[in-house]
C-alpha atoms as a PDB file:
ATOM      1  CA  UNK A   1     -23.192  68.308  17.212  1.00  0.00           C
ATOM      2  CA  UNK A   2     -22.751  64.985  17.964  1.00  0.00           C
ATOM      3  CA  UNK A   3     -21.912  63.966  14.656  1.00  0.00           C
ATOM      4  CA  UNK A   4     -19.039  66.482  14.423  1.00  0.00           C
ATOM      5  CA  UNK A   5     -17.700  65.188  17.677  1.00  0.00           C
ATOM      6  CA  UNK A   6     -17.443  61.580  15.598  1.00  0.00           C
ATOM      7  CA  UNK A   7     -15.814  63.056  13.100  1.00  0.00           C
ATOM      8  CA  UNK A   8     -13.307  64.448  14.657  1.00  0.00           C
ATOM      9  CA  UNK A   9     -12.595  62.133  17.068  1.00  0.00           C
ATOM     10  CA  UNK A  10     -12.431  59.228  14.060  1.00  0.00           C
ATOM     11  CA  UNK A  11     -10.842  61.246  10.903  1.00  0.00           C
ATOM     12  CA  UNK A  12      -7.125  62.265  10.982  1.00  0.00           C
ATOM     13  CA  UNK A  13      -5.450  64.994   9.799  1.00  0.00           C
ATOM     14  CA  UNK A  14      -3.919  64.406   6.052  1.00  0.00           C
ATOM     15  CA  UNK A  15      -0.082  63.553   5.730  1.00  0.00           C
ATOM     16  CA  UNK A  16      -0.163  66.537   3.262  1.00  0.00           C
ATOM     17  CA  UNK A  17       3.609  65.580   2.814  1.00  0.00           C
ATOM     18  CA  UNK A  18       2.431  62.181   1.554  1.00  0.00           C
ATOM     19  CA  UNK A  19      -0.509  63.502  -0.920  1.00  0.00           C
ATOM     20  CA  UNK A  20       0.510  63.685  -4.667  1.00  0.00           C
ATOM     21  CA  UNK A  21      -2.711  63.139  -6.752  1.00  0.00           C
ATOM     22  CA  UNK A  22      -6.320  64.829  -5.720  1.00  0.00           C
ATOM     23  CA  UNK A  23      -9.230  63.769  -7.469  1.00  0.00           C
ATOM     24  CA  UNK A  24     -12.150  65.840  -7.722  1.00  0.00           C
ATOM     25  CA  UNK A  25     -16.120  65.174  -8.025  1.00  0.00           C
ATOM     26  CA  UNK A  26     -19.513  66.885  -7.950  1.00  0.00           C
ATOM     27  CA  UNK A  27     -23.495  65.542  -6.770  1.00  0.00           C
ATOM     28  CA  UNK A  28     -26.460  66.663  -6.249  1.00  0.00           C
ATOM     29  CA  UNK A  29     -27.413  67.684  -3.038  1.00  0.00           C
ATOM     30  CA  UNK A  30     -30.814  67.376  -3.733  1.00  0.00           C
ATOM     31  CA  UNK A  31     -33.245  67.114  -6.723  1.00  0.00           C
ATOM     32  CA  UNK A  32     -32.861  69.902  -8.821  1.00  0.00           C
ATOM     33  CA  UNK A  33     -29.804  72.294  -9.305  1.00  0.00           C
ATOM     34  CA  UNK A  34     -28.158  71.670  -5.943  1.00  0.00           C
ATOM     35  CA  UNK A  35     -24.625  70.484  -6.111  1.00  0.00           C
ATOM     36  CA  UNK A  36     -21.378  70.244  -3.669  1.00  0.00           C
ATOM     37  CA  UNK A  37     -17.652  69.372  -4.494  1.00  0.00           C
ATOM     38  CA  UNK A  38     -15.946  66.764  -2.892  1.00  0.00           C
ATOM     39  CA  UNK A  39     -11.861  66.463  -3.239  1.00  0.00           C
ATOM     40  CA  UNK A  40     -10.212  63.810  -2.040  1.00  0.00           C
ATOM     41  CA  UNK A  41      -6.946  61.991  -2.128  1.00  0.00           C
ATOM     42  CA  UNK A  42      -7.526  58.843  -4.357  1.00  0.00           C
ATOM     43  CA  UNK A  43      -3.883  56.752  -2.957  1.00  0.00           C
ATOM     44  CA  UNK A  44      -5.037  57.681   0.326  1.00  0.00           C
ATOM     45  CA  UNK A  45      -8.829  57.151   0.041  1.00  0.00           C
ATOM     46  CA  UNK A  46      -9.160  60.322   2.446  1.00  0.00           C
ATOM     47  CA  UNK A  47     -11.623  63.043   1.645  1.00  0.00           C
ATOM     48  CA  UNK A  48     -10.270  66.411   1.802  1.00  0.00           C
ATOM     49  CA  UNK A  49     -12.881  68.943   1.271  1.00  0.00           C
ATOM     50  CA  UNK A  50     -16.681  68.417   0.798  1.00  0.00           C
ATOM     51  CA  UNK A  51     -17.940  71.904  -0.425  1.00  0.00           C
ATOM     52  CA  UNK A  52     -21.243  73.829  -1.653  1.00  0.00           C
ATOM     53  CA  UNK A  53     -21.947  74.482  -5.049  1.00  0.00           C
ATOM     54  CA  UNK A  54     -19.751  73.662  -8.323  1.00  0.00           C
ATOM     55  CA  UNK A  55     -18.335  77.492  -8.603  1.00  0.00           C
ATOM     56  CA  UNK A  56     -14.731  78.165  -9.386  1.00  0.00           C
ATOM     57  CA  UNK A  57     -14.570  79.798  -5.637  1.00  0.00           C
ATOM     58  CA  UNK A  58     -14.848  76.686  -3.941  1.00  0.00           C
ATOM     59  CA  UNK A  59     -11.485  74.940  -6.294  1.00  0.00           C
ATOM     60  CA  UNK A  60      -9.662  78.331  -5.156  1.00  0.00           C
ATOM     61  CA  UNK A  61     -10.449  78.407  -1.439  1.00  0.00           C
ATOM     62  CA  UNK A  62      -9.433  74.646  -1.410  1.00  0.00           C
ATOM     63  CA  UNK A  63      -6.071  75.212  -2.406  1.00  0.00           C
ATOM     64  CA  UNK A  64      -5.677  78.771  -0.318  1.00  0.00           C
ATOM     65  CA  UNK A  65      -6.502  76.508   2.798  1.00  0.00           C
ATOM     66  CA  UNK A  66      -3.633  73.867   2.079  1.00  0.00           C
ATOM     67  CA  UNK A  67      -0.495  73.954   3.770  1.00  0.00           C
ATOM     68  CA  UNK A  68       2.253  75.725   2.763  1.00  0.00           C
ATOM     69  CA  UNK A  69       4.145  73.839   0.099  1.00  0.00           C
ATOM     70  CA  UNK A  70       1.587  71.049  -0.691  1.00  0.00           C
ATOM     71  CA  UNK A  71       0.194  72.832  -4.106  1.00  0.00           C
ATOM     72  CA  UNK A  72       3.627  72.393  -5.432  1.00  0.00           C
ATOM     73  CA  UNK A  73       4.266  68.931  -5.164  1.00  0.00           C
ATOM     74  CA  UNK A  74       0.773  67.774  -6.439  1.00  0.00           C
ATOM     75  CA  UNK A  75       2.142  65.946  -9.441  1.00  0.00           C
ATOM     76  CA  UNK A  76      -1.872  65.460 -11.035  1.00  0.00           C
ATOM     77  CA  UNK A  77      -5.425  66.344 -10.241  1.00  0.00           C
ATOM     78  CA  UNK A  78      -8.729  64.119 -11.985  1.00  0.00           C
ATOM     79  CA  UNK A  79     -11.634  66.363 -12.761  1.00  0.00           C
ATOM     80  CA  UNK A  80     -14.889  66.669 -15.015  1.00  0.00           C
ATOM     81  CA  UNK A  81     -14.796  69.094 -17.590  1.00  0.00           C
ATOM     82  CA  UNK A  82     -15.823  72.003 -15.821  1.00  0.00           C
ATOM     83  CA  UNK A  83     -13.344  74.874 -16.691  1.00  0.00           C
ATOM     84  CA  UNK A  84     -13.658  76.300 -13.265  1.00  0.00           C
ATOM     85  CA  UNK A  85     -11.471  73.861 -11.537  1.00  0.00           C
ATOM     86  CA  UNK A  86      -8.692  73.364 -14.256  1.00  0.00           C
ATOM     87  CA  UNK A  87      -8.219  77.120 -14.538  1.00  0.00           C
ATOM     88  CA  UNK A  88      -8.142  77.101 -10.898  1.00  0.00           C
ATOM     89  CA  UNK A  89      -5.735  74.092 -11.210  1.00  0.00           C
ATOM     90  CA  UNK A  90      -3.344  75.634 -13.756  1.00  0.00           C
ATOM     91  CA  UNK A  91      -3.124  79.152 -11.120  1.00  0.00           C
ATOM     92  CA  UNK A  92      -2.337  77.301  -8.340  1.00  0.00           C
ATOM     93  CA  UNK A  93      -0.648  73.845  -9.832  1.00  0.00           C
ATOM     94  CA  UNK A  94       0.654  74.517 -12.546  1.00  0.00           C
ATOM     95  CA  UNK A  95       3.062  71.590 -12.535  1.00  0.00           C
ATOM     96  CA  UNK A  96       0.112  69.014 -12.116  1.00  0.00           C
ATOM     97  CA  UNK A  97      -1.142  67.119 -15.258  1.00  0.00           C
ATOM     98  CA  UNK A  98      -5.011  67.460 -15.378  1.00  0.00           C
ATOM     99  CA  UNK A  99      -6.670  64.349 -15.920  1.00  0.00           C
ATOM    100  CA  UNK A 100     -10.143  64.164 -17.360  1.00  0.00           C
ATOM    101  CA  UNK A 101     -12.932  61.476 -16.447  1.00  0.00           C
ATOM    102  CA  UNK A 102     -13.175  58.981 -19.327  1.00  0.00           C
ATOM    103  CA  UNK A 103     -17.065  58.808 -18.830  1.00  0.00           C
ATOM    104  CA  UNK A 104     -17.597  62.668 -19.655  1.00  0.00           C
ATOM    105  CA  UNK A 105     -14.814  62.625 -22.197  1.00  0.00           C
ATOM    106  CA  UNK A 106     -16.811  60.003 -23.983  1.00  0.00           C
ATOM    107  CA  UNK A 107     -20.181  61.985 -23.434  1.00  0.00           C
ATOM    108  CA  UNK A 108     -19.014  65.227 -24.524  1.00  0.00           C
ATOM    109  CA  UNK A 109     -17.988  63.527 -27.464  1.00  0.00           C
ATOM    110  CA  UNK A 110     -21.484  62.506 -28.098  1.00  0.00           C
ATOM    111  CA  UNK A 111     -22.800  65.556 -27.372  1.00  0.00           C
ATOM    112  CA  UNK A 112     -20.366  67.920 -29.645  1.00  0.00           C
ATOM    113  CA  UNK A 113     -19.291  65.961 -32.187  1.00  0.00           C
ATOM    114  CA  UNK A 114     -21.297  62.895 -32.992  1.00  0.00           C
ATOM    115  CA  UNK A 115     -24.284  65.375 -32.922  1.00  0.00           C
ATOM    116  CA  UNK A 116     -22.902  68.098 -34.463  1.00  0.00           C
ATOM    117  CA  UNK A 117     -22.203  65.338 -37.544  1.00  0.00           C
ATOM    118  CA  UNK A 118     -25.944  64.037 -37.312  1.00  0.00           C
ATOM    119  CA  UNK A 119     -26.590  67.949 -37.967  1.00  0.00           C
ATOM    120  CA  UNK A 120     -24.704  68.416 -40.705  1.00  0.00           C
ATOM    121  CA  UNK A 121     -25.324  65.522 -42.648  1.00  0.00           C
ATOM    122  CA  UNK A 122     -29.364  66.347 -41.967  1.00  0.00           C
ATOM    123  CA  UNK A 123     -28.853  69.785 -43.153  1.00  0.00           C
ATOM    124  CA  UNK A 124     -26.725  68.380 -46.144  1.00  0.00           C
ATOM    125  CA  UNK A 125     -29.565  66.503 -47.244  1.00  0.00           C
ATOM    126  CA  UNK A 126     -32.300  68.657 -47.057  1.00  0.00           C
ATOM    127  CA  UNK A 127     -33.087  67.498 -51.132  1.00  0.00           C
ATOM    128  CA  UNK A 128     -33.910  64.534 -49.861  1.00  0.00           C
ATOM    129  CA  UNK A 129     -36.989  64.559 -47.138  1.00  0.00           C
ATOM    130  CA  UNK A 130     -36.575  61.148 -45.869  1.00  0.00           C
ATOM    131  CA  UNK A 131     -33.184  60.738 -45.223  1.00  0.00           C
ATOM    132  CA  UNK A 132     -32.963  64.181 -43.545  1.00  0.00           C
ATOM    133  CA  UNK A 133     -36.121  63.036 -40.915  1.00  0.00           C
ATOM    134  CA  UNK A 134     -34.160  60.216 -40.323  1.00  0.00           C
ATOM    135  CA  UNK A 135     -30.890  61.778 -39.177  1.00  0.00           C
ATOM    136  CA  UNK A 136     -33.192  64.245 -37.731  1.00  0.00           C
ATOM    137  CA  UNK A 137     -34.801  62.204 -35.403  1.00  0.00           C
ATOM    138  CA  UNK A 138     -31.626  59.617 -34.317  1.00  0.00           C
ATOM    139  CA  UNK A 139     -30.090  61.859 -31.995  1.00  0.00           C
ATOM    140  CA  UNK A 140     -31.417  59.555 -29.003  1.00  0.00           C
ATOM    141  CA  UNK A 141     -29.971  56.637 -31.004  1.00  0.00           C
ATOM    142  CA  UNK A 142     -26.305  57.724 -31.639  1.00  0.00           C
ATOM    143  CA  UNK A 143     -25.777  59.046 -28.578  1.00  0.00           C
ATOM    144  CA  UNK A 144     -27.006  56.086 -26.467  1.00  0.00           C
ATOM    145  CA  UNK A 145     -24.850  52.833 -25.214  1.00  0.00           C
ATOM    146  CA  UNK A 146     -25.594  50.397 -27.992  1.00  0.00           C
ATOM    147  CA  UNK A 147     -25.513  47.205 -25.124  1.00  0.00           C
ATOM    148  CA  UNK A 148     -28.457  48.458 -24.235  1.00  0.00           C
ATOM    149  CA  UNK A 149     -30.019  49.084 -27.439  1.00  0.00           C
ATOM    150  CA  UNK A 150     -33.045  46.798 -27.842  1.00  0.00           C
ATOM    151  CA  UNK A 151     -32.675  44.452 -31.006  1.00  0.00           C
ATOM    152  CA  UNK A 152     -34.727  46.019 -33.602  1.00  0.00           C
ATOM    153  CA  UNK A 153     -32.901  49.504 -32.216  1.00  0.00           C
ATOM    154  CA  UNK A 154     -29.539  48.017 -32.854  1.00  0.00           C
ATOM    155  CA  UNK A 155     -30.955  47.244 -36.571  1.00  0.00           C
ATOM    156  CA  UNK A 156     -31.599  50.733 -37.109  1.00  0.00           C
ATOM    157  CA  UNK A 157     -28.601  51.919 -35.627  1.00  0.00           C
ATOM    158  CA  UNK A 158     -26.875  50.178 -38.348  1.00  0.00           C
ATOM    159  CA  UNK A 159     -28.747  50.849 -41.045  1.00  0.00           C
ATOM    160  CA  UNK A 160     -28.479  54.479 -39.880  1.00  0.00           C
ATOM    161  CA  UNK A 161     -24.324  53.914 -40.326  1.00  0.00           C
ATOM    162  CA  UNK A 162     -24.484  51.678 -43.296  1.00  0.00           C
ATOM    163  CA  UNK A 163     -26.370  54.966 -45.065  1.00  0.00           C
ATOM    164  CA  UNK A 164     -23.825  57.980 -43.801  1.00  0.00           C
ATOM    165  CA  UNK A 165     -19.929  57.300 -44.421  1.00  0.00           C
ATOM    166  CA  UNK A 166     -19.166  60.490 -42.291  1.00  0.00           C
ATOM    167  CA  UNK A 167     -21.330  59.462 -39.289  1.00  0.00           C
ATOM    168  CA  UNK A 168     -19.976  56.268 -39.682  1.00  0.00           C
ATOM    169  CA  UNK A 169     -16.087  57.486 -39.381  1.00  0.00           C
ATOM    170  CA  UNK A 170     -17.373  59.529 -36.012  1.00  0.00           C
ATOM    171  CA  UNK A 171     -19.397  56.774 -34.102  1.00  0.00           C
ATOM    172  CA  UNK A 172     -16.557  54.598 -34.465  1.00  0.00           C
ATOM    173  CA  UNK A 173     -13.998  56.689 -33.265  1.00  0.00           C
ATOM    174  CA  UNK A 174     -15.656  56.857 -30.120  1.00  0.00           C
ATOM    175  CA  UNK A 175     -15.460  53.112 -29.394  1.00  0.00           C
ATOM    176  CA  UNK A 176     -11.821  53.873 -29.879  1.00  0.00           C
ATOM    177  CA  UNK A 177     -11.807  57.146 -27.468  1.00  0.00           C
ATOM    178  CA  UNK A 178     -13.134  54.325 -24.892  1.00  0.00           C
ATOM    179  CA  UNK A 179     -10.144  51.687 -25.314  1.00  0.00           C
ATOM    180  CA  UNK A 180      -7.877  54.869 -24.329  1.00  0.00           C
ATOM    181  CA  UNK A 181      -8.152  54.077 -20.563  1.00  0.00           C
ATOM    182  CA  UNK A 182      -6.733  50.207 -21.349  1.00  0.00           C
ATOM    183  CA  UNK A 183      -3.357  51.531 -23.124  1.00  0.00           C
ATOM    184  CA  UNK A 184      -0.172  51.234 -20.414  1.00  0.00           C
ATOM    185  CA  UNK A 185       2.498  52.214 -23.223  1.00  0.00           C
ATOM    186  CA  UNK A 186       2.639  55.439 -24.624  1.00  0.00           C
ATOM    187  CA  UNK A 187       3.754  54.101 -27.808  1.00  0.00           C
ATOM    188  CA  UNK A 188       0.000  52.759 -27.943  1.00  0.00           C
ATOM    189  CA  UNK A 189      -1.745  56.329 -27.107  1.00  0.00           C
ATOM    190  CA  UNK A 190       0.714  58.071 -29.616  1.00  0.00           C
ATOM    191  CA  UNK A 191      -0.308  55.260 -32.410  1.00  0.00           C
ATOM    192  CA  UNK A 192      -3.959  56.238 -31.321  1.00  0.00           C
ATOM    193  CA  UNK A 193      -3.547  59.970 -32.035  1.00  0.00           C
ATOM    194  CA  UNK A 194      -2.059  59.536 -34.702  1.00  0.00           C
ATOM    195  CA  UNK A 195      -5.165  57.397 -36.314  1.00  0.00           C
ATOM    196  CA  UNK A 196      -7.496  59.388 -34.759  1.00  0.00           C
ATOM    197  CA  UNK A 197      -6.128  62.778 -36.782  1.00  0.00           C
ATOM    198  CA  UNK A 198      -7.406  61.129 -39.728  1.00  0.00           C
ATOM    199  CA  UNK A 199     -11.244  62.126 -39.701  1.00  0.00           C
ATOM    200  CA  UNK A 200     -10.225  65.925 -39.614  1.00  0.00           C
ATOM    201  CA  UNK A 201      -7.959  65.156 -41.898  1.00  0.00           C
ATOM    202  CA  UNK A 202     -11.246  64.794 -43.993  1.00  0.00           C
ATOM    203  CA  UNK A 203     -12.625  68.059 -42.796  1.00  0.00           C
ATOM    204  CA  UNK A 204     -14.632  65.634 -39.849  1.00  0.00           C
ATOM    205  CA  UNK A 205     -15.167  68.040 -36.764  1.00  0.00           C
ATOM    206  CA  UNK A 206     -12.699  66.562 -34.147  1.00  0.00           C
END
């Protein structure tokens, strides 16, 4: 009780006039599968909503709570990649770019294409026992930040490119999926896409 009485005697109501961008997170409660949703307003470094659980219910009664008018001049909202929220976005914003966090961008790269490469090259060398053990068993590998690779793990990271063309063209597109958040000119992003059409070009999964 007492805390409350802090709070509301020390946090503000939001300018909602003044609030363009939201920016949206979730963590753990607790060990284990609990989780809550915090929004907040990243220009104004004001927290919005903190919410239970990660469902699309709690994106949808955010934006039912908000003033009259505010949804439509949101001009762009940062999320993970949970579908929940950007469908929820797109219903009630749909003027607002979505933006995505770099971090899980780059991970679910890792996750769904690097390793769906490792997979096919594996199953594409079935013939040959030893190379298909070792593609089998460098999932850990690929998918892990190389800086922290230990020395004679960075060796066999290498030798594990050096071998495989295709996982080759993959891992190194996502050192380029990383410099994305460095470009200020479009003409730089577009010059990116561009190159990075390439490995499908090839019948790479992208």
């Amino acid at each position: 009780m007492i805390d409350k009485m802090r709070l509301r005697a020390r946090v503000t109501e939001p300018d909602w006039s003044m609030i363009l961008y939201l920016s949206t997170d979730e963590f753990a409660l607790h060990k284990g599968h609990r989780y809550a949703v915090v929004v907040v307003d990243p220009i104004g470094r004001q927290v919005l909503l903190i919410g239970p659980g990660r469902s699309r219910e709690i994106a949808r009664a955010f934006f039912e709570r908000l003033p009259e008018g505010v949804a439509g001049h949101i001009q762009a909202v940062a999320i993970d990649l949970a579908m929940a929220y950007e469908l929820e976005i797109t219903a009630h914003c749909p003027q607002a770019e979505i933006v995505c966090d770099l971090f899980q961008v780059v991970a679910k790269y890792g996750r769904e294409v690097i390793d769906r490469v490792r997979v096919d090259q594996a199953n594409q060398l079935r013939h040959d026992r030893l190379a298909c053990k070792v593609l089998e068993s460098s999932q850990w590998l690929l998918l892990r930040n190389r800086r922290t690779l230990k020395p004679e793990q960075s060796v066999h990271l290498k030798e594990l490119l050096a071998a495989n063309q295709p996982l080759l063209c993959i891992y190194v597109l996502r050192d380029e999926l990383t410099r994305l958040r460095f470009y200020r000119k479009p003409a730089s992003a577009k010059e990116w896409e561009s190159g990075s059409s390439e490995p499908s070009k090839a019948g790479l999964p992208l």
